[in-house]
Each structure stands twice: as structure tokens, then as C-alpha cells.
Protein backbone atom coordinates (compact mmCIF):
# COMPACT_ATOMS: atom_id res chain seq x y z
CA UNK A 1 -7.09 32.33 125.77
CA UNK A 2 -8.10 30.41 122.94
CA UNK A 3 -5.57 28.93 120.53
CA UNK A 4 -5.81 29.26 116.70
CA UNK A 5 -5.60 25.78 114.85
CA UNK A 6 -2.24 25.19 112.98
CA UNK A 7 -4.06 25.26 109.54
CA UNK A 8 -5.40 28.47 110.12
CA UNK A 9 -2.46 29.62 110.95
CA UNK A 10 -0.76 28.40 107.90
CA UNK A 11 -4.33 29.19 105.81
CA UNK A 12 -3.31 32.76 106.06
CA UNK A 13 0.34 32.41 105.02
CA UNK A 14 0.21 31.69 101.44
CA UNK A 15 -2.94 31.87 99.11
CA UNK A 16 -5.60 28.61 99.12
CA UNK A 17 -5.48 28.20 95.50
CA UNK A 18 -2.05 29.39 93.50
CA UNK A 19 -2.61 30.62 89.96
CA UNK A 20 -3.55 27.63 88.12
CA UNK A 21 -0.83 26.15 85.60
CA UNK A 22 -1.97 24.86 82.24
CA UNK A 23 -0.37 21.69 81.01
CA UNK A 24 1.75 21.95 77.36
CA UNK A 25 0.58 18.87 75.69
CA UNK A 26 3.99 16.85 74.68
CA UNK A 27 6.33 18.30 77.62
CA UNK A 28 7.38 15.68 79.44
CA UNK A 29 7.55 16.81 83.78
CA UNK A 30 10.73 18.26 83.91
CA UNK A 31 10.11 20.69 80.85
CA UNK A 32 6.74 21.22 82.67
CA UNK A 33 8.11 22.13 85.47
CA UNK A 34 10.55 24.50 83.83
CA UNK A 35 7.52 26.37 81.83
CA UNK A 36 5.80 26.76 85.44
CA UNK A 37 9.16 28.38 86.78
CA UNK A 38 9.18 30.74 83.75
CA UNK A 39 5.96 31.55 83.73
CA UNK A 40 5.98 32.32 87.52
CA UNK A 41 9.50 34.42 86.91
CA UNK A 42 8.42 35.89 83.65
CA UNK A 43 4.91 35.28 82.16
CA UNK A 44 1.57 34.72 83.23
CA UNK A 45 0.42 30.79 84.49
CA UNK A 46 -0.68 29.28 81.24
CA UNK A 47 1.15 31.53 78.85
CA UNK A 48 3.35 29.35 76.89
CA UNK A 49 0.38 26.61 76.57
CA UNK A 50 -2.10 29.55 75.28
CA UNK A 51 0.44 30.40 72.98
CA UNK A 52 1.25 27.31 71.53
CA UNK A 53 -2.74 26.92 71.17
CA UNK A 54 -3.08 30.43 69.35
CA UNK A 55 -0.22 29.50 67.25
CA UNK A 56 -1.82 26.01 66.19
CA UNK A 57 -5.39 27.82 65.88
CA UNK A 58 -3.30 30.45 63.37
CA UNK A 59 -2.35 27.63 61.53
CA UNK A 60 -6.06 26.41 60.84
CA UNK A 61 -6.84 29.43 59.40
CA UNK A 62 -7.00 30.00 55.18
CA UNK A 63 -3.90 31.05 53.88
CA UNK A 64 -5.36 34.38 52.65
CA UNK A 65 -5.96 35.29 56.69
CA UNK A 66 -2.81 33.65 57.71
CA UNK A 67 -0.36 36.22 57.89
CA UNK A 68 -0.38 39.91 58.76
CA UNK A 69 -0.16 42.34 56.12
CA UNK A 70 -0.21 46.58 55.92
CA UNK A 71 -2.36 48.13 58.60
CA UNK A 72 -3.07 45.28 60.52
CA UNK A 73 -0.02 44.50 61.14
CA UNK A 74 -0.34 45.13 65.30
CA UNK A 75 1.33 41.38 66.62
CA UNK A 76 -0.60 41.31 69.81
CA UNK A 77 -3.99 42.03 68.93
CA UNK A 78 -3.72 38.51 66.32
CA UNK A 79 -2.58 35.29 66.76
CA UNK A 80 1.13 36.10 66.00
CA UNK A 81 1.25 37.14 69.84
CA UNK A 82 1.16 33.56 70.72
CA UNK A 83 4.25 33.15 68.34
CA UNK A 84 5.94 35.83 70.13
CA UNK A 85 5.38 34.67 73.69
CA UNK A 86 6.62 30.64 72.52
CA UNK A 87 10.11 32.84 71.55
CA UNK A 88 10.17 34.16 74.54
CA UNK A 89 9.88 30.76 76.44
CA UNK A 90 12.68 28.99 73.65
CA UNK A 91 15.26 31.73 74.63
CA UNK A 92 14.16 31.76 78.58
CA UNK A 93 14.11 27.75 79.16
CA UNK A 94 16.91 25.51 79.92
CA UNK A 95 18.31 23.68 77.22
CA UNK A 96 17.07 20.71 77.49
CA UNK A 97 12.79 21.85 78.05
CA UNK A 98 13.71 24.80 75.24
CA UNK A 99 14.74 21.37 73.06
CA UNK A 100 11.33 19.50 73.66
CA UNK A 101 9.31 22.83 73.30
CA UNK A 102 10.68 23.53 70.17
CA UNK A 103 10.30 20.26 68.85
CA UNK A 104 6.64 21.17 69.31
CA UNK A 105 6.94 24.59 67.22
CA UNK A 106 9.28 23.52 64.61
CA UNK A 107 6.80 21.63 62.28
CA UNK A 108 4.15 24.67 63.36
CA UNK A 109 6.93 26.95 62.00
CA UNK A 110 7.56 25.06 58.79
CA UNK A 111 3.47 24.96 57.89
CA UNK A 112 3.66 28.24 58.27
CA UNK A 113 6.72 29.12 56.17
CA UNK A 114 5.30 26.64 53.36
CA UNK A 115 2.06 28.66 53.28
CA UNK A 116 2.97 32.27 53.28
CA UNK A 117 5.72 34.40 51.25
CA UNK A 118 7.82 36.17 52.75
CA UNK A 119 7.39 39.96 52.91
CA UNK A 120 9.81 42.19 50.85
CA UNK A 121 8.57 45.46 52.88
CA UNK A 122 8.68 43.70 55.97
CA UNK A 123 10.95 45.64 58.82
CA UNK A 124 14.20 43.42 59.34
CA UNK A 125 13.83 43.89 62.97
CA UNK A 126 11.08 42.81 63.23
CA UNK A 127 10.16 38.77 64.19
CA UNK A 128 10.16 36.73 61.21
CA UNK A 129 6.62 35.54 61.51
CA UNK A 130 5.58 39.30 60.72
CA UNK A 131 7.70 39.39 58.00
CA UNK A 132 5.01 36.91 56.27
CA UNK A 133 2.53 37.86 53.35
């Protein structure tokens, strides 16, 4: 009887290629490692460096496009869905990688906040960033 090689054997264990993991430029390895965990537990691979891209991209924008207003106001079909999945990560992270991820959001915050007004209409239960005008 013929005998199956080892790797084949282990081939068919786990998948060839996991989900790839996108890097957050400015995490040092061990926050890294604790976004991969999350996203594995809790979001998709790559979420938390997507949304900290989407967030920045937001940020590029004019300031009459930058925040959400009346009838568009739908967070996940704009940018602000990026802002909502790096809150996510800040209250799901350990401490210490929620500290270094947030140093990365806090002057991306403040840009915003210095560009837009904030909304007197605005739901209070709503996240702050769609509170914005």
C-alpha cells in the first residue's frame, strides 16, 4: 500500500495560504500582533489598517465633503466607517497596542475636529464623528 508523504498529510490540515494580514504603518510587532488576533477574533484580516487608510483618505478631502450631513448621513457607505471600525479596535486591544494605535488616530481626530463644526441636530448616541457638519 502506498504511503502518503507527511506534507500532504499536513497540506490538507489547515489552508496553504491564511487570510493575508495587512501591516498598520507605526505599530510596532507586539501591537501588530494584537491587531492580527483581533481581527482574526473580531474583524476581517486588514480591517483596522483599511480603516486607518479610509480615515486618513477622509481627511484629504475639502472641508465642504468632509463630514456627513442630512440624508447622507449612512456611516458605512462613506469614509466614517473606517472611523468606526479604528473604535472598535481602541476599545478591543490591550492597553498597551490600543495606546500606540491611538497615538496614530489622535492627531487624525484633532484635523478633523479643527475642520468641521459640530452638529447641533446631530443624535447624541450617535459616534461623535457623525455628529460633524
Amino acid at each position: 500500500m502506498a504511503r502518503r508523504r507527511p506534507a500532504h498529510v499536513r497540506a490538507g490540515l489547515s489552508p496553504k495560504h491564511p487570510a493575508p494580514h495587512t501591516p498598520v504603518d507605526g505599530l510596532d510587532a507586539r501591537a501588530q500582533a494584537d491587531v492580527i488576533a483581533l481581527e482574526r477574533s473580531r474583524l476581517q484580516p486588514g480591517a483596522v489598517a483599511r480603516g486607518l487608510r479610509s480615515w486618513r483618505a477622509q481627511l484629504s478631502r475639502p472641508a465642504r465633503t468632509l463630514a456627513l450631513t442630512g440624508d447622507d448621513m449612512y456611516p458605512c457607505c462613506e469614509d466614517h466607517c473606517g472611523r468606526a471600525v479604528l473604535e472598535t479596535a481602541l476599545h478591543a486591544l490591550p492597553r498597551r497596542s490600543a495606546r500606540r494605535l491611538r497615538a496614530l488616530v489622535e492627531p487624525l481626530d484633532a484635523e478633523f475636529i479643527s475642520r468641521t463644526l459640530p452638529d447641533p441636530h446631530a443624535c447624541p448616541e450617535a459616534p461623535w464623528w457623525t455628529g460633524r457638519m
